[in-house]
C-alpha atoms as a PDB file:
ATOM      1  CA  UNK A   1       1.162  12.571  -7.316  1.00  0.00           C
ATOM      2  CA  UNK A   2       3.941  14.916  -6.610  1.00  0.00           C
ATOM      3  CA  UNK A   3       7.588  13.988  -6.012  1.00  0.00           C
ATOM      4  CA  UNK A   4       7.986  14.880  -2.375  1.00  0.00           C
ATOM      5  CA  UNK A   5       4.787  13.432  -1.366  1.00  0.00           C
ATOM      6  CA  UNK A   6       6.053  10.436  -3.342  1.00  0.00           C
ATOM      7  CA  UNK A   7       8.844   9.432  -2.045  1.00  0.00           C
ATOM      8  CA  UNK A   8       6.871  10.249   1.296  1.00  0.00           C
ATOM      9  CA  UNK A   9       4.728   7.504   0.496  1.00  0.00           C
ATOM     10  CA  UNK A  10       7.482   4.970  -0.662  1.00  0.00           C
ATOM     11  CA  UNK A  11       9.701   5.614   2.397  1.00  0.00           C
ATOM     12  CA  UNK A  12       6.527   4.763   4.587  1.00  0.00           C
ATOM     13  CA  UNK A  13       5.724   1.951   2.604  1.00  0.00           C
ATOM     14  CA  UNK A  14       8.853  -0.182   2.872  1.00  0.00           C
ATOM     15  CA  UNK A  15       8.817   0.214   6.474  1.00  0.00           C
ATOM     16  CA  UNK A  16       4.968  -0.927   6.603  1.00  0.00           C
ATOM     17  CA  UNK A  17       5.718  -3.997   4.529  1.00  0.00           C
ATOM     18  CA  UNK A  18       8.875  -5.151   6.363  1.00  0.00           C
ATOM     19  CA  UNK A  19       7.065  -5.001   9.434  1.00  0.00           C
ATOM     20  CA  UNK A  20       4.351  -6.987   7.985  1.00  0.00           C
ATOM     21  CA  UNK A  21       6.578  -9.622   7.110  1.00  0.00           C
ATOM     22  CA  UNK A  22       8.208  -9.708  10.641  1.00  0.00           C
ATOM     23  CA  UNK A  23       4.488  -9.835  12.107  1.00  0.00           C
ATOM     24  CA  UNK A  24       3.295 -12.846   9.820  1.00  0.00           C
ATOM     25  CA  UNK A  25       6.392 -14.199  10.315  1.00  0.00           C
ATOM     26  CA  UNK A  26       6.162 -14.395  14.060  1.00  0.00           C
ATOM     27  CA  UNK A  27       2.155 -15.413  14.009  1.00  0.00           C
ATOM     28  CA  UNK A  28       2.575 -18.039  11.462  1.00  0.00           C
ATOM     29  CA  UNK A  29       4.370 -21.126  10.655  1.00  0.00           C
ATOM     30  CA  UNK A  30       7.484 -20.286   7.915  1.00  0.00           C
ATOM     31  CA  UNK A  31       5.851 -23.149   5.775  1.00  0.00           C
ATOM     32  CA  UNK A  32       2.674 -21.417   5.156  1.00  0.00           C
ATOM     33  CA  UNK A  33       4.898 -19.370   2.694  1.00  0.00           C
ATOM     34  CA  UNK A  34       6.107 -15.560   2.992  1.00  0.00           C
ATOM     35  CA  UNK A  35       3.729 -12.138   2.511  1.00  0.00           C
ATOM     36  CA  UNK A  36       3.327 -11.596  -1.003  1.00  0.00           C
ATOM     37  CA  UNK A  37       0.900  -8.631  -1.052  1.00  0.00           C
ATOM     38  CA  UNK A  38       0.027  -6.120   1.115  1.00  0.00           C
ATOM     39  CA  UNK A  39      -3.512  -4.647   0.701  1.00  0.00           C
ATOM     40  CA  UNK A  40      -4.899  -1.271   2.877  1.00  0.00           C
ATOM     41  CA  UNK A  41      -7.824   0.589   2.077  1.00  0.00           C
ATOM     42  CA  UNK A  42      -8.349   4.389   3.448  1.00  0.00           C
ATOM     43  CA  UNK A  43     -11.233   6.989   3.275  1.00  0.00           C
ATOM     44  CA  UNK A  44      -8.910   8.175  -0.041  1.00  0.00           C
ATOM     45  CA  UNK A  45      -7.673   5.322  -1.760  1.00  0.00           C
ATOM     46  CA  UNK A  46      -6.893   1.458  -1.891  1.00  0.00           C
ATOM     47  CA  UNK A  47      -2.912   0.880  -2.120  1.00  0.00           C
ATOM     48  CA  UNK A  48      -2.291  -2.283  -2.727  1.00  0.00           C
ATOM     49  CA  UNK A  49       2.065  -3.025  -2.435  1.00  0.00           C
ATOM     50  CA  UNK A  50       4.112  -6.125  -3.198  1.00  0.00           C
ATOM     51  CA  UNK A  51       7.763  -6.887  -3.131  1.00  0.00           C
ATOM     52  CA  UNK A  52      10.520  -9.002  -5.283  1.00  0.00           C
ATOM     53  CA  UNK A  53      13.807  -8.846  -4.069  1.00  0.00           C
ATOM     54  CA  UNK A  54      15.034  -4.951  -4.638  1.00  0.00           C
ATOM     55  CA  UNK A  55      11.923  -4.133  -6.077  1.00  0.00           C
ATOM     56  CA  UNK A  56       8.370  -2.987  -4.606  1.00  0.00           C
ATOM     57  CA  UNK A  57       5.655  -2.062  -6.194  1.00  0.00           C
ATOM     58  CA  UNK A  58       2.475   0.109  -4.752  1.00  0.00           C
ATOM     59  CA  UNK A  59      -0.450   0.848  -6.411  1.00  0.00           C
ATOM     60  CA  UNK A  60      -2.624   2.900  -5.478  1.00  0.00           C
ATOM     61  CA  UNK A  61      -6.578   3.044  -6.749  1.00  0.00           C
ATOM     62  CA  UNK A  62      -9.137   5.851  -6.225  1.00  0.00           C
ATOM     63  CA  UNK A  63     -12.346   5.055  -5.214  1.00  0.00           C
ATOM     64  CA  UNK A  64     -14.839   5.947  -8.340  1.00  0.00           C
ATOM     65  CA  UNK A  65     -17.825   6.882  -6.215  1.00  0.00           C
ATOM     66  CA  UNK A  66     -15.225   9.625  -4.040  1.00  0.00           C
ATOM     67  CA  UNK A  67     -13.784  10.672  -7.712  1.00  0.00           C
ATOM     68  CA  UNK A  68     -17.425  11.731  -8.157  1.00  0.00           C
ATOM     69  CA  UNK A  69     -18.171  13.169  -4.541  1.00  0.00           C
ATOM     70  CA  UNK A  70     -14.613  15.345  -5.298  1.00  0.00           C
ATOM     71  CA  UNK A  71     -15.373  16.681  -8.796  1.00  0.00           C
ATOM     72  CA  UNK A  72     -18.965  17.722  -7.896  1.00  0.00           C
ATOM     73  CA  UNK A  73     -17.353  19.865  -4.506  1.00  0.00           C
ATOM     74  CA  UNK A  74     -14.461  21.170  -6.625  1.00  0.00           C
ATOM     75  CA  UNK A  75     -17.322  22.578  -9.447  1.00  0.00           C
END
């Protein structure tokens, strides 16, 4: 993935997880415990984030059957 689109995706993704947090918050009881993961699927990929203090993580996974629908229109 390229750096600008990147740090695109991170900047976007802090702000989707903190307002996930502030939404589960509100619809659920703070004894139920806090959002650990974050899980979104798209036409592209999976991303899948989580959070630990400073620290986020995303991953993102490809779908195998669109890897194969891509390399066969790129050929």
């Amino acid at each position: 993935m390229p750096y600008q689109r990147a740090v695109h995706h991170a900047n976007h993704i802090t702000e989707l997880y903190n307002k996930c947090i502030a939404q589960a918050n509100e619809l659920f009881d703070p004894e139920d415990g806090q959002v650990e993961n974050v899980r979104i699927r798209t036409e592209e990929y999976e991303m899948i984030v989580s959070s630990l203090g400073s620290y986020t993580l995303a991953v993102f996974q490809v779908d195998a059957s669109k890897m194969k629908e891509n390399a066969v229109v790129e050929a």
